[in-house]
PDB file of N, CA and C in Angstrom:
ATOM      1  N   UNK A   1     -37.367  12.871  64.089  1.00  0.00           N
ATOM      2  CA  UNK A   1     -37.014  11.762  63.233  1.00  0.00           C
ATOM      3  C   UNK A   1     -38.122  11.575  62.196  1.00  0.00           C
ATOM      4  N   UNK A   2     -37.640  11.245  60.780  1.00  0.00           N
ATOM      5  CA  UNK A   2     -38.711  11.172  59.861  1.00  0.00           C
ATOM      6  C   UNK A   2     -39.089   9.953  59.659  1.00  0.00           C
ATOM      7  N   UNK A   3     -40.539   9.552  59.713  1.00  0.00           N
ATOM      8  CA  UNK A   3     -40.890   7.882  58.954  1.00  0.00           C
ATOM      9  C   UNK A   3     -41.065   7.624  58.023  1.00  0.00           C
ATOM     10  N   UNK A   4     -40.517   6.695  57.628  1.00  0.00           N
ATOM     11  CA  UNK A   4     -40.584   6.537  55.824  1.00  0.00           C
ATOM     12  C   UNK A   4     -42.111   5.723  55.651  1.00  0.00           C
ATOM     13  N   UNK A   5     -42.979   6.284  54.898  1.00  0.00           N
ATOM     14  CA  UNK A   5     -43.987   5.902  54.535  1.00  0.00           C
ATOM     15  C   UNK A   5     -43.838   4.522  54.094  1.00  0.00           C
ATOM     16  N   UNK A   6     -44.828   3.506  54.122  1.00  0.00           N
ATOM     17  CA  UNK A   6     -45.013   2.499  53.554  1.00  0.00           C
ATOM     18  C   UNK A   6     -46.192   2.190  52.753  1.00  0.00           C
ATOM     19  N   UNK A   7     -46.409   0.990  51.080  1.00  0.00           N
ATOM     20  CA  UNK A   7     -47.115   1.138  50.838  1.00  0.00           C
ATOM     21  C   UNK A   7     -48.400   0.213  51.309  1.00  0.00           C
ATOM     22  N   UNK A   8     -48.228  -0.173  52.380  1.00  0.00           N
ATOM     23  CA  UNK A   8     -49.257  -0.971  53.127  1.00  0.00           C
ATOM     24  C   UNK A   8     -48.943  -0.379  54.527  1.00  0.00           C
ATOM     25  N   UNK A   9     -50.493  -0.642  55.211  1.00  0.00           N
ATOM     26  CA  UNK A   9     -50.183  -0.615  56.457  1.00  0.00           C
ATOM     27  C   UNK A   9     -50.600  -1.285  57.653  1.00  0.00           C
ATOM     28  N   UNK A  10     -49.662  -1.954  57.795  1.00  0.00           N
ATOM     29  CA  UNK A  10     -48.961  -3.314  58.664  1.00  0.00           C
ATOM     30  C   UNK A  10     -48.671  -2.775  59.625  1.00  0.00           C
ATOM     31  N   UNK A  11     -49.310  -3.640  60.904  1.00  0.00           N
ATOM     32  CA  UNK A  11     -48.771  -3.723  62.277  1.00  0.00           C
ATOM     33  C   UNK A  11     -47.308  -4.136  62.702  1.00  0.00           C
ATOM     34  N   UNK A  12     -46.504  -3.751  63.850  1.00  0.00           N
ATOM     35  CA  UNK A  12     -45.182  -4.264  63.957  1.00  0.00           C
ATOM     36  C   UNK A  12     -45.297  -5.918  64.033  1.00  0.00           C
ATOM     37  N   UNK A  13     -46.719  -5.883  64.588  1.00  0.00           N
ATOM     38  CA  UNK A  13     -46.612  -7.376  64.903  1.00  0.00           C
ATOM     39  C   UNK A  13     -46.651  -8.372  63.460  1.00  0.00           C
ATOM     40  N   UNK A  14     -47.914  -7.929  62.247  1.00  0.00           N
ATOM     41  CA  UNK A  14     -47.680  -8.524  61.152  1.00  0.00           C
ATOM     42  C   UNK A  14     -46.667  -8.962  60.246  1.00  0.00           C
ATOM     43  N   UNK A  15     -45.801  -7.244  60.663  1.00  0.00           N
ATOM     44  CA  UNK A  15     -44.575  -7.453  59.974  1.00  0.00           C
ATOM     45  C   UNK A  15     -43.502  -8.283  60.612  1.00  0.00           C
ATOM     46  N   UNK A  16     -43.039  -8.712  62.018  1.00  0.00           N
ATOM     47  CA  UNK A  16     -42.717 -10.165  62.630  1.00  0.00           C
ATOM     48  C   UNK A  16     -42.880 -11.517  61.706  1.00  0.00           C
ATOM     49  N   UNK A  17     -44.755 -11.337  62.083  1.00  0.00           N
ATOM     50  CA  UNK A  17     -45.113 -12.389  61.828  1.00  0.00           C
ATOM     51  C   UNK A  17     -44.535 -12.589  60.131  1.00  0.00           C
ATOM     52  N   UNK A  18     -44.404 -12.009  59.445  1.00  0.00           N
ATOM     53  CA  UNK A  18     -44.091 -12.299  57.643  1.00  0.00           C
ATOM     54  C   UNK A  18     -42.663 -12.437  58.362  1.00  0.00           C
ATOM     55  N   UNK A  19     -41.988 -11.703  58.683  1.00  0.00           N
ATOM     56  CA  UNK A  19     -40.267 -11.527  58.726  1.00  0.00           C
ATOM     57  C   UNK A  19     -40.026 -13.169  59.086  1.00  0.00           C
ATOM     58  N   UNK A  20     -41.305 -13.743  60.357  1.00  0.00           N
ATOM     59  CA  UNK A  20     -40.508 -15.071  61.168  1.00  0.00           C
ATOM     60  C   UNK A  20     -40.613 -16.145  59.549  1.00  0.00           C
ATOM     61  N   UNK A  21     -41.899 -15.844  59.060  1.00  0.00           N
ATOM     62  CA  UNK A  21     -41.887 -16.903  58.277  1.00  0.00           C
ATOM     63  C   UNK A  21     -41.102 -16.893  57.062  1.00  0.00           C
ATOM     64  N   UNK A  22     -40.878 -15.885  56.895  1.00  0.00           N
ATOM     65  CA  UNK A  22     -39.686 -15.855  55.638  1.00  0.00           C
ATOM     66  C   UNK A  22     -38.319 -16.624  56.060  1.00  0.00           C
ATOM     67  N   UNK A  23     -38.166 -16.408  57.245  1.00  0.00           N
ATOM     68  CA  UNK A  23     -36.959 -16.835  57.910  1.00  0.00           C
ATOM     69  C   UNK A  23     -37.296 -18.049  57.918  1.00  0.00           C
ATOM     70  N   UNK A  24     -38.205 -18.601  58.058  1.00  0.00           N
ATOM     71  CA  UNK A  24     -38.276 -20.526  58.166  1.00  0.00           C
ATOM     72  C   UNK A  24     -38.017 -20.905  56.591  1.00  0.00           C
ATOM     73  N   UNK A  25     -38.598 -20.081  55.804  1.00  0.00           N
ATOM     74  CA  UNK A  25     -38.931 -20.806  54.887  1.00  0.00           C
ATOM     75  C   UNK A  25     -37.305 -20.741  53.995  1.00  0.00           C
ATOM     76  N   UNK A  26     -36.301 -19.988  54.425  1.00  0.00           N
ATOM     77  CA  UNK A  26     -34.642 -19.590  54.166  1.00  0.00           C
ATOM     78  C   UNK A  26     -33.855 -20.942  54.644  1.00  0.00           C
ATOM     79  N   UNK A  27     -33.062 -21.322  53.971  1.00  0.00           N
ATOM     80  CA  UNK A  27     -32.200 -22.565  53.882  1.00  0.00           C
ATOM     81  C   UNK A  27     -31.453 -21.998  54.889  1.00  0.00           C
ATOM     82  N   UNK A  28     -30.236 -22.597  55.009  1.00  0.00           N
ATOM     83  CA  UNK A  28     -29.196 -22.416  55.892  1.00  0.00           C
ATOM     84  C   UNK A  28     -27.911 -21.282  55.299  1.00  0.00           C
ATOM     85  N   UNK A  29     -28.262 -20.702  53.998  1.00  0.00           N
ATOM     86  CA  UNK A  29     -27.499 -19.536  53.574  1.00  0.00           C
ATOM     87  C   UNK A  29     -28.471 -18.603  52.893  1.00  0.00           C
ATOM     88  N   UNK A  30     -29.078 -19.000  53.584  1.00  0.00           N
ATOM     89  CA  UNK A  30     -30.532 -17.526  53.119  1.00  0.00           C
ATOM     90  C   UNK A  30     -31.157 -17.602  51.820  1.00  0.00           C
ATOM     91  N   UNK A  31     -31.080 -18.259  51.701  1.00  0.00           N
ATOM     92  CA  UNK A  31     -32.119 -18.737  50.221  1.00  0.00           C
ATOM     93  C   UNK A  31     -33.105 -19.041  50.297  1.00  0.00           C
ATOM     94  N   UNK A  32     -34.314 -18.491  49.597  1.00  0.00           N
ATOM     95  CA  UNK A  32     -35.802 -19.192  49.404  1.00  0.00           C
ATOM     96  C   UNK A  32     -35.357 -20.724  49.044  1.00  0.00           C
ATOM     97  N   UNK A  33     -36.024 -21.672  49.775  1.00  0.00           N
ATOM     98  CA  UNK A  33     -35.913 -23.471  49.768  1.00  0.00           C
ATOM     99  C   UNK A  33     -36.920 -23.628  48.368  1.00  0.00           C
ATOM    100  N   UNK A  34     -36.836 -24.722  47.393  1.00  0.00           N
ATOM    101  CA  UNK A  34     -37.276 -24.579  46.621  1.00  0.00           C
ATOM    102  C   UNK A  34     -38.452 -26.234  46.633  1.00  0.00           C
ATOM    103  N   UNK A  35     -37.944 -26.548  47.508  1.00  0.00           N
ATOM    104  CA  UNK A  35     -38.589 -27.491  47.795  1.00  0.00           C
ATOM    105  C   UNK A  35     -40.161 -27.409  48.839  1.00  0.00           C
ATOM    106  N   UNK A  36     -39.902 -26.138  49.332  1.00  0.00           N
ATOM    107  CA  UNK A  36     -41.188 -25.829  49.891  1.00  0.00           C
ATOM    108  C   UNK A  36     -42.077 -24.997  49.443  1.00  0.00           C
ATOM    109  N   UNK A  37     -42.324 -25.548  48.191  1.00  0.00           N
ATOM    110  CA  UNK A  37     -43.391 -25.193  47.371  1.00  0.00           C
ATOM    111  C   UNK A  37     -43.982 -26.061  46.984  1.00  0.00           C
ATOM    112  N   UNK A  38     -45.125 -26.385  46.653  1.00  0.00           N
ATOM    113  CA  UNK A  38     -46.042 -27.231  46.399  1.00  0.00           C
ATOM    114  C   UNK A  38     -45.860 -28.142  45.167  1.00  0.00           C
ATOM    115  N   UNK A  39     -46.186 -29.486  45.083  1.00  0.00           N
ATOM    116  CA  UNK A  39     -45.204 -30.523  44.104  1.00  0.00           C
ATOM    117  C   UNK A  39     -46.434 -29.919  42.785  1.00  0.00           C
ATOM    118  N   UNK A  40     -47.282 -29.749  42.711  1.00  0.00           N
ATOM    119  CA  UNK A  40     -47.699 -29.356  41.571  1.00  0.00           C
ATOM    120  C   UNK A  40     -47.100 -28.334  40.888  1.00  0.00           C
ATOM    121  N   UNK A  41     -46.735 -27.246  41.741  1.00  0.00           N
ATOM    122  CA  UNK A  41     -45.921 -25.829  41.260  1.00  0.00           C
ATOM    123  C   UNK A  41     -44.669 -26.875  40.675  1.00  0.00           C
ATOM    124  N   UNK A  42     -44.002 -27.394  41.322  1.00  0.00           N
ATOM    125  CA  UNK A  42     -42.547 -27.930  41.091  1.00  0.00           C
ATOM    126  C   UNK A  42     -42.828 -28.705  39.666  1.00  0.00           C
ATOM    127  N   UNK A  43     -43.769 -29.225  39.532  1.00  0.00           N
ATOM    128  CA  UNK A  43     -44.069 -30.229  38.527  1.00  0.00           C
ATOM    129  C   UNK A  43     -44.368 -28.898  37.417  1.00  0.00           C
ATOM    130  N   UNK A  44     -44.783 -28.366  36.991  1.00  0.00           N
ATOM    131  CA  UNK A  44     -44.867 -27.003  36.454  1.00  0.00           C
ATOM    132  C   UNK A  44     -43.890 -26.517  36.009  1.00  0.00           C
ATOM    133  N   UNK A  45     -42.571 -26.021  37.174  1.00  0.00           N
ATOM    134  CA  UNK A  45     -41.499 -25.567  36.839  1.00  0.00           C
ATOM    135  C   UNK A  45     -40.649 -26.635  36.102  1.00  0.00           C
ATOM    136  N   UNK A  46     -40.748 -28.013  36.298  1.00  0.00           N
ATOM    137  CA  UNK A  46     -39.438 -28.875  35.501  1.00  0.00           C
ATOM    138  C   UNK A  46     -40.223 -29.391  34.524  1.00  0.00           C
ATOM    139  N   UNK A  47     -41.106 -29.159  34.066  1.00  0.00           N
ATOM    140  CA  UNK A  47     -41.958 -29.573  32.661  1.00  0.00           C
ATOM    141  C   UNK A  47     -41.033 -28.440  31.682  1.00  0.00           C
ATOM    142  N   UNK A  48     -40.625 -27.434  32.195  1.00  0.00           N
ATOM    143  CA  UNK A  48     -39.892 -27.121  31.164  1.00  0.00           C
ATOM    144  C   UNK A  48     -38.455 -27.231  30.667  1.00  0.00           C
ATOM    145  N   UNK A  49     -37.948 -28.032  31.313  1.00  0.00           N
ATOM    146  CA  UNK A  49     -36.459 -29.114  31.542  1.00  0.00           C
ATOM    147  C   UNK A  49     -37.158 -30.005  30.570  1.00  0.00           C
ATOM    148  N   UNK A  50     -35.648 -30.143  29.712  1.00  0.00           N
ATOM    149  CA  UNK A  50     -35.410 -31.692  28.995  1.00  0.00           C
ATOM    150  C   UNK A  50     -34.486 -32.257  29.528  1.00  0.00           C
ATOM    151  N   UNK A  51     -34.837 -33.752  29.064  1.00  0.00           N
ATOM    152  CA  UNK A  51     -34.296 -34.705  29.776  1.00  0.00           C
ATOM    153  C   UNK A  51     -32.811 -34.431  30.654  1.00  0.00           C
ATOM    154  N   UNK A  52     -31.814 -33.882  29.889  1.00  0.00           N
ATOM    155  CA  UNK A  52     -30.607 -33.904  30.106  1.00  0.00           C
ATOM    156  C   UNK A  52     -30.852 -33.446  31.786  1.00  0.00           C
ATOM    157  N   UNK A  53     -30.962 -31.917  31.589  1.00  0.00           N
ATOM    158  CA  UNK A  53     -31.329 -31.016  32.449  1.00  0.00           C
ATOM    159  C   UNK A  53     -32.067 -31.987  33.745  1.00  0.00           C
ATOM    160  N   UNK A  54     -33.321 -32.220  33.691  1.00  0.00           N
ATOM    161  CA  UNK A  54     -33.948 -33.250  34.273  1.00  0.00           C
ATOM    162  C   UNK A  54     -33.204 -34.278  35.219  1.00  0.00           C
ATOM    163  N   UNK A  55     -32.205 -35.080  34.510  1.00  0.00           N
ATOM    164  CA  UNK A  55     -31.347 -35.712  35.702  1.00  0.00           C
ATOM    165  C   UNK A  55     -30.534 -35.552  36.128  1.00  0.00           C
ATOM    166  N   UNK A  56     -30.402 -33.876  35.660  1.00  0.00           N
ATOM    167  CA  UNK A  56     -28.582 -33.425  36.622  1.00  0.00           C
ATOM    168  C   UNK A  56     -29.802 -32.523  37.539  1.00  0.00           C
ATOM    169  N   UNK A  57     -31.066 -32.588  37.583  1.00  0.00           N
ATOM    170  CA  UNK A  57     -31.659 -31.793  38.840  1.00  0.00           C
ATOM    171  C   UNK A  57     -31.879 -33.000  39.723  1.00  0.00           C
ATOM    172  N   UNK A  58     -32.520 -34.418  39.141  1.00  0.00           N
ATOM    173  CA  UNK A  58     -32.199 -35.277  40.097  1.00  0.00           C
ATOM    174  C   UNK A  58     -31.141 -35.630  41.288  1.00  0.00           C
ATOM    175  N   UNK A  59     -29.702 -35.082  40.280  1.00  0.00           N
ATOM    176  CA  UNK A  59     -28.469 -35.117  41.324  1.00  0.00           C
ATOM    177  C   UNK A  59     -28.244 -34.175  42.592  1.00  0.00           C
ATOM    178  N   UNK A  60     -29.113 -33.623  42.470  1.00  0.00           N
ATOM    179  CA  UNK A  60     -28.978 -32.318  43.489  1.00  0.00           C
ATOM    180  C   UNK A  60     -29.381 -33.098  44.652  1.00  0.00           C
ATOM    181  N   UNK A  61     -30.438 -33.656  45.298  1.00  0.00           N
ATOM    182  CA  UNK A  61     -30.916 -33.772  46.190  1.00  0.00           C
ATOM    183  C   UNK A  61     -31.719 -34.882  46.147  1.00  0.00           C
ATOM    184  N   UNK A  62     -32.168 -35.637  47.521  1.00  0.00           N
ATOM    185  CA  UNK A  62     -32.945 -36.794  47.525  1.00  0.00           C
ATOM    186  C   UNK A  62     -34.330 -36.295  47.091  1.00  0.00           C
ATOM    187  N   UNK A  63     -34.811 -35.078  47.648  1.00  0.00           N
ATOM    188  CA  UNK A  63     -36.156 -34.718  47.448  1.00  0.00           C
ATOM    189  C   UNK A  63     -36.254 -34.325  45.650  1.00  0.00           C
ATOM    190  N   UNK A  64     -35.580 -33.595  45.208  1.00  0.00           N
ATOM    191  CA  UNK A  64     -35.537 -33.549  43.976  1.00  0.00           C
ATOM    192  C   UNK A  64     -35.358 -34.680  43.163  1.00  0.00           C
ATOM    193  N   UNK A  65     -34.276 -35.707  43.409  1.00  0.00           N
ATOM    194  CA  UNK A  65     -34.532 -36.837  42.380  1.00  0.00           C
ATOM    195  C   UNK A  65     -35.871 -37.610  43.057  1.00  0.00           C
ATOM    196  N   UNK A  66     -36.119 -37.987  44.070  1.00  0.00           N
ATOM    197  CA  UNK A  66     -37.766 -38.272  44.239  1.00  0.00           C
ATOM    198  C   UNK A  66     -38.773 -37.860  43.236  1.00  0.00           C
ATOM    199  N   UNK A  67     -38.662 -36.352  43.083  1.00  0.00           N
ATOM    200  CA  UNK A  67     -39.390 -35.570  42.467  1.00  0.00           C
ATOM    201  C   UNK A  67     -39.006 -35.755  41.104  1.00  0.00           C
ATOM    202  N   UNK A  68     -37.950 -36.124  40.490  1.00  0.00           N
ATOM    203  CA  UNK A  68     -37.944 -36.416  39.426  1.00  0.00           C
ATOM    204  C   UNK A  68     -38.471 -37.562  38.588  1.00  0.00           C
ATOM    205  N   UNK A  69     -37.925 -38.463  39.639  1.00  0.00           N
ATOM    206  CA  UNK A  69     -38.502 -39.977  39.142  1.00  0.00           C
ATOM    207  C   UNK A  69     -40.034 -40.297  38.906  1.00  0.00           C
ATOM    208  N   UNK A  70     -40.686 -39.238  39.455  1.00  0.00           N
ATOM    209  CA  UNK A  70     -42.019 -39.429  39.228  1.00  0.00           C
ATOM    210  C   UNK A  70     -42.476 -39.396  38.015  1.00  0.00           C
ATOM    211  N   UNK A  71     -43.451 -40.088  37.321  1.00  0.00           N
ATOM    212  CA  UNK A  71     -43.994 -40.501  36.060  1.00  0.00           C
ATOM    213  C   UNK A  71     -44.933 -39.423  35.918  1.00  0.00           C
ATOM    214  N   UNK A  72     -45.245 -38.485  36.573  1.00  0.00           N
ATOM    215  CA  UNK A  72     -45.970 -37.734  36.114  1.00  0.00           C
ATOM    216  C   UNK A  72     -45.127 -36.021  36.036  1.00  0.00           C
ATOM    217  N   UNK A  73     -44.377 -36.099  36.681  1.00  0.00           N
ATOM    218  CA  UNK A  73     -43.022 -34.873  36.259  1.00  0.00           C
ATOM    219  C   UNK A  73     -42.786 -34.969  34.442  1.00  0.00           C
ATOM    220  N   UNK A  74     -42.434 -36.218  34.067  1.00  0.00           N
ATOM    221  CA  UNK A  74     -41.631 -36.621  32.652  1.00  0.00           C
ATOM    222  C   UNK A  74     -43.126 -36.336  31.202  1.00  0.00           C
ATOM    223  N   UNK A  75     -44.337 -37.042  32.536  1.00  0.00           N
ATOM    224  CA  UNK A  75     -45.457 -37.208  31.228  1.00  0.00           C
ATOM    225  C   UNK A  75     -45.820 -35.577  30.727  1.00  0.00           C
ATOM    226  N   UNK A  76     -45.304 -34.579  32.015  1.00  0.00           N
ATOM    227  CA  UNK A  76     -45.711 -33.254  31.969  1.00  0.00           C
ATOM    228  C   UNK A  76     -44.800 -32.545  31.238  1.00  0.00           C
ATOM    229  N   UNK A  77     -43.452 -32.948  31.335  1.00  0.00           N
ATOM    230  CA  UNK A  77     -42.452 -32.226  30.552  1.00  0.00           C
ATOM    231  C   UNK A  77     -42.227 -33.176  29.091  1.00  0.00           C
ATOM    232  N   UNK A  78     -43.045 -33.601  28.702  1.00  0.00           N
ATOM    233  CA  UNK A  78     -43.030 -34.726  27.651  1.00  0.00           C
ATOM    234  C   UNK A  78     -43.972 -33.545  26.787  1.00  0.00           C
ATOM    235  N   UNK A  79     -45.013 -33.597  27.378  1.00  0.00           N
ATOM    236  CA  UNK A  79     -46.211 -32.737  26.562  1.00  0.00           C
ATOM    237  C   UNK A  79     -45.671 -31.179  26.428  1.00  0.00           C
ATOM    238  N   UNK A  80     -45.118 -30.647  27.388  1.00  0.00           N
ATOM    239  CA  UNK A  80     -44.427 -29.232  27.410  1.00  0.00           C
ATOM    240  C   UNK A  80     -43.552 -29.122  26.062  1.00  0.00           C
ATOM    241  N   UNK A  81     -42.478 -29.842  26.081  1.00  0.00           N
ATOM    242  CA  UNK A  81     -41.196 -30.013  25.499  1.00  0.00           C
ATOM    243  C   UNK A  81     -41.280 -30.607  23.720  1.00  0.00           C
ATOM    244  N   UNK A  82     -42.220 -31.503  24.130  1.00  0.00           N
ATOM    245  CA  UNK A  82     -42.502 -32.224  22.406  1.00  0.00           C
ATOM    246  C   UNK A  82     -43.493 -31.856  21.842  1.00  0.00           C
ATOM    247  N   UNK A  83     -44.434 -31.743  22.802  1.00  0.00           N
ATOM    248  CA  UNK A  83     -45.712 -31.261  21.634  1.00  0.00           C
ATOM    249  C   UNK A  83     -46.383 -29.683  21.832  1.00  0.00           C
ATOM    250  N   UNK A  84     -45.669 -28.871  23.037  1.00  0.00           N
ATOM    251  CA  UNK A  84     -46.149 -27.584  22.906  1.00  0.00           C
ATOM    252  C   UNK A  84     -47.307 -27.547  23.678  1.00  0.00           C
ATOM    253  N   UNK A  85     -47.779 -28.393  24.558  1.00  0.00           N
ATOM    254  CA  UNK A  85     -48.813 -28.208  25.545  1.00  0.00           C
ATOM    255  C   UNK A  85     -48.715 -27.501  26.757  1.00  0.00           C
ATOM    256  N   UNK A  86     -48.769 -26.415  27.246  1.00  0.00           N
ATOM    257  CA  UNK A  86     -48.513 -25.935  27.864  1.00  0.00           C
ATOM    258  C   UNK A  86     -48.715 -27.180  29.256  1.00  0.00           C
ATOM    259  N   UNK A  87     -47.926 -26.783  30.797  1.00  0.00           N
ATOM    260  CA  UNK A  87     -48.406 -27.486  31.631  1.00  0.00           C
ATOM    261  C   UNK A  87     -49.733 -27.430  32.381  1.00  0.00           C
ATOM    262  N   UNK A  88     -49.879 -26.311  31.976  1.00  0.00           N
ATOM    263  CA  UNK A  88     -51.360 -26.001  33.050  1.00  0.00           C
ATOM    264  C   UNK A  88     -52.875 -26.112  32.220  1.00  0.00           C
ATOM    265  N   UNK A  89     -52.460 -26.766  30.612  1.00  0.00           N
ATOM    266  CA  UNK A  89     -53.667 -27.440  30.633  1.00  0.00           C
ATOM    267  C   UNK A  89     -53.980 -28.575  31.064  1.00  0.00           C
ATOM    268  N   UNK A  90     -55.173 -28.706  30.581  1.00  0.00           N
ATOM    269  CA  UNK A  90     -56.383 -29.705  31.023  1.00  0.00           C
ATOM    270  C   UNK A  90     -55.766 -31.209  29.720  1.00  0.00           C
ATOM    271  N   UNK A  91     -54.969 -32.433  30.346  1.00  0.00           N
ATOM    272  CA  UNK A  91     -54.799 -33.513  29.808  1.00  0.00           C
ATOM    273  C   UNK A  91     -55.946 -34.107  29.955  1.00  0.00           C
ATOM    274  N   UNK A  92     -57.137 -34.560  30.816  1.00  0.00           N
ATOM    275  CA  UNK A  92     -57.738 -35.705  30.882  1.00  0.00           C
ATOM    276  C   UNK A  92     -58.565 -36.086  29.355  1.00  0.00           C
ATOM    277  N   UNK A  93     -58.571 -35.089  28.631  1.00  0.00           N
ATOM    278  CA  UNK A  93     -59.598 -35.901  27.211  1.00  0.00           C
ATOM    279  C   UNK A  93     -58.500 -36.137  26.141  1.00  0.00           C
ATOM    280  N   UNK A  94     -56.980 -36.075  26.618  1.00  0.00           N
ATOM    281  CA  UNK A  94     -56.012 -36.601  25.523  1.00  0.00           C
ATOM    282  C   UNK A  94     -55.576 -38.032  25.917  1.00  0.00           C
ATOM    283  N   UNK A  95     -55.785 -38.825  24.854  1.00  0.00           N
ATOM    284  CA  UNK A  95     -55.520 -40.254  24.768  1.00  0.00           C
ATOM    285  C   UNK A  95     -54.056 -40.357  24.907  1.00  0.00           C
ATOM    286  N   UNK A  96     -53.383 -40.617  26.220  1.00  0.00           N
ATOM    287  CA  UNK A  96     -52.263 -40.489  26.511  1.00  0.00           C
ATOM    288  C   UNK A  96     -51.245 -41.979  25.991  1.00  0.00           C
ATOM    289  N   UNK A  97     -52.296 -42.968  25.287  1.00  0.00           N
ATOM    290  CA  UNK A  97     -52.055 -44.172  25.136  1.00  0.00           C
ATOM    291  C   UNK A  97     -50.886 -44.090  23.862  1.00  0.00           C
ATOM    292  N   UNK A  98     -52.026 -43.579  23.222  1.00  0.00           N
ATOM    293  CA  UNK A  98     -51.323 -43.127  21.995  1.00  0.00           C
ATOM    294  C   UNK A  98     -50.126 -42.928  21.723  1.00  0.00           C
ATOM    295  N   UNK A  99     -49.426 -41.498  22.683  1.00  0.00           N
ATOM    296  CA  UNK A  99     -48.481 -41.199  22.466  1.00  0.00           C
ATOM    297  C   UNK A  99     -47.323 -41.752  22.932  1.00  0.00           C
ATOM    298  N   UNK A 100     -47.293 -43.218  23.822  1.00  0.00           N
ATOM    299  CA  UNK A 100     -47.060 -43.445  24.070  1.00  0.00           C
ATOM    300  C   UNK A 100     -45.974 -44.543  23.288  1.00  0.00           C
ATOM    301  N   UNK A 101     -45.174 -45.254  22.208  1.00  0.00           N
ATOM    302  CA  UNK A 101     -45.322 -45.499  21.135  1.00  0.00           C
ATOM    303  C   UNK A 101     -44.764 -46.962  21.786  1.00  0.00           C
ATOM    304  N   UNK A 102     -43.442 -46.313  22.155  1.00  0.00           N
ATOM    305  CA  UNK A 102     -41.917 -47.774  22.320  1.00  0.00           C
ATOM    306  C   UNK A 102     -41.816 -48.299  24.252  1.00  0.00           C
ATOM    307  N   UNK A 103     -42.259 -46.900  24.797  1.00  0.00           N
ATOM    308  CA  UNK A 103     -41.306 -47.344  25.749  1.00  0.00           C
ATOM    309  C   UNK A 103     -42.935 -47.430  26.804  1.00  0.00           C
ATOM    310  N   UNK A 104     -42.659 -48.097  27.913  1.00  0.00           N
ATOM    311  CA  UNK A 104     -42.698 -48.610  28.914  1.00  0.00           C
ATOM    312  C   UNK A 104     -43.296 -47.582  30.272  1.00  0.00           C
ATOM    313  N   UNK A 105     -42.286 -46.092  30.080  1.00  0.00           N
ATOM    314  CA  UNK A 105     -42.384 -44.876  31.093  1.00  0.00           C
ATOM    315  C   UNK A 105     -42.462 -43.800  30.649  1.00  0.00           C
ATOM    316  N   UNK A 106     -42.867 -42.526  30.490  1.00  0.00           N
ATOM    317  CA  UNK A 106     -42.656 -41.077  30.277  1.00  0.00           C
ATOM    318  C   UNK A 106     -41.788 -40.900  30.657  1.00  0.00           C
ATOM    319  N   UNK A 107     -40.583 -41.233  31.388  1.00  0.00           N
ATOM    320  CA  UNK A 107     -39.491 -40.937  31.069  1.00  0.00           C
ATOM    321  C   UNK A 107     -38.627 -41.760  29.913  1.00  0.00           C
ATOM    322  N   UNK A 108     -38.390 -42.953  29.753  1.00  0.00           N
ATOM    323  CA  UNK A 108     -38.111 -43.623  28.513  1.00  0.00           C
ATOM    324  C   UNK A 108     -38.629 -42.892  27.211  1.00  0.00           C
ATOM    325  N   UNK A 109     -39.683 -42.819  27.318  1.00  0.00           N
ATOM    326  CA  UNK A 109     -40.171 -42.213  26.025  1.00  0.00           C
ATOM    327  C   UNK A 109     -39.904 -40.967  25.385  1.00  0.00           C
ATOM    328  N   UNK A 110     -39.936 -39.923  26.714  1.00  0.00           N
ATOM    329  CA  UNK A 110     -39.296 -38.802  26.857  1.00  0.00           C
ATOM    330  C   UNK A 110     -38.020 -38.747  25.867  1.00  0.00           C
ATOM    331  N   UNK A 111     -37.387 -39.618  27.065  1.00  0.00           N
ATOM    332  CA  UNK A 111     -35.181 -39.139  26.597  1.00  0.00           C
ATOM    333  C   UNK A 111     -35.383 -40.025  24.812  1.00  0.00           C
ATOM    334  N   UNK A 112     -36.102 -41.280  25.017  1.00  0.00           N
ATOM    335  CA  UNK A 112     -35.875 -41.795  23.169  1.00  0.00           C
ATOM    336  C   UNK A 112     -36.174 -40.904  22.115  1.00  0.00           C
ATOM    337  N   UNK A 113     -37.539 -40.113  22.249  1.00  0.00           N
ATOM    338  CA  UNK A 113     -38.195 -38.944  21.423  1.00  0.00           C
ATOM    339  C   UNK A 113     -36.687 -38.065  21.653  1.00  0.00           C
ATOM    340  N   UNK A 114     -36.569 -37.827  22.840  1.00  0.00           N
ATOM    341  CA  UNK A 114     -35.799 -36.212  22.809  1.00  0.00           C
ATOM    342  C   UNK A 114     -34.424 -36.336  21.894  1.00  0.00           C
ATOM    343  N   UNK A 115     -34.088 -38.352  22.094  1.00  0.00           N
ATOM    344  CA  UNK A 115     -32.764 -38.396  21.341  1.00  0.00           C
ATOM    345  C   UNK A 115     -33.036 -38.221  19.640  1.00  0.00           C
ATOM    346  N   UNK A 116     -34.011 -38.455  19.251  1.00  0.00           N
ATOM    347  CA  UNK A 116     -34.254 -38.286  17.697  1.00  0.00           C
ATOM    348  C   UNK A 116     -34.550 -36.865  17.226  1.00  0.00           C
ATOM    349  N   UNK A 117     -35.164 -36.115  18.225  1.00  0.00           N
ATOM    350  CA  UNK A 117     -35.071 -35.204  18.236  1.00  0.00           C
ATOM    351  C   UNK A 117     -33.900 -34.068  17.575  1.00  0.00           C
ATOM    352  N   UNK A 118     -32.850 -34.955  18.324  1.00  0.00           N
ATOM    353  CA  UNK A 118     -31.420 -33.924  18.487  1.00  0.00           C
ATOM    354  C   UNK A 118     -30.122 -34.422  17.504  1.00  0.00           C
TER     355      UNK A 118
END
């Protein structure tokens, strides 16, 4: 019988051990869960959602609209979306006051900008 080479080399037991945890980390129809990733990553990924987008991901799920409603999801996809800041810079020396003009929330401010926008 021939063995097919691999390009690592992993114990039967390592390879278990990855197989069990892939399997936890699989929903109930085999899907990577997207929720078990770290809220900074997540905050990352929906900074590049506008608003619209944004609250039909809220509808999906309790953990996701949780995750949406947060004021710092909207302030991140605010700076992504309107002014071209990427998410993974460094905000703390931008006067966030400022941009702040009419509304109340980064999300308010968000969807009002995004509506003049469009």
């Amino acid at each position: 019988m021939l063995i097919r080479p691999t390009l690592f080399n992993t114990s039967n037991a390592d390879r278990l051990e990855n197989t069990q945890k892939t399997r936890e980390s699989k929903d109930q129809h085999g899907n990577l869960n997207l929720l078990q990733i770290p809220t900074e990553s997540l905050t990352h990924i929906t900074s590049f959602l506008d608003p619209p987008t944004l609250l039909i991901l809220a509808a999906v799920c309790t953990s996701l609209h949780e995750h949406v409603q947060l004021d710092a999801t909207w302030r991140k996809a605010f700076f992504c979306q309107l002014l071209g800041i990427p998410p993974e810079s460094n905000l703390s020396k931008v006067n966030t006051l400022l941009l702040r003009r009419t509304e109340d929330t980064w999300k308010n401010e968000f969807i009002a900008r995004y509506k003049l926008k469009t």
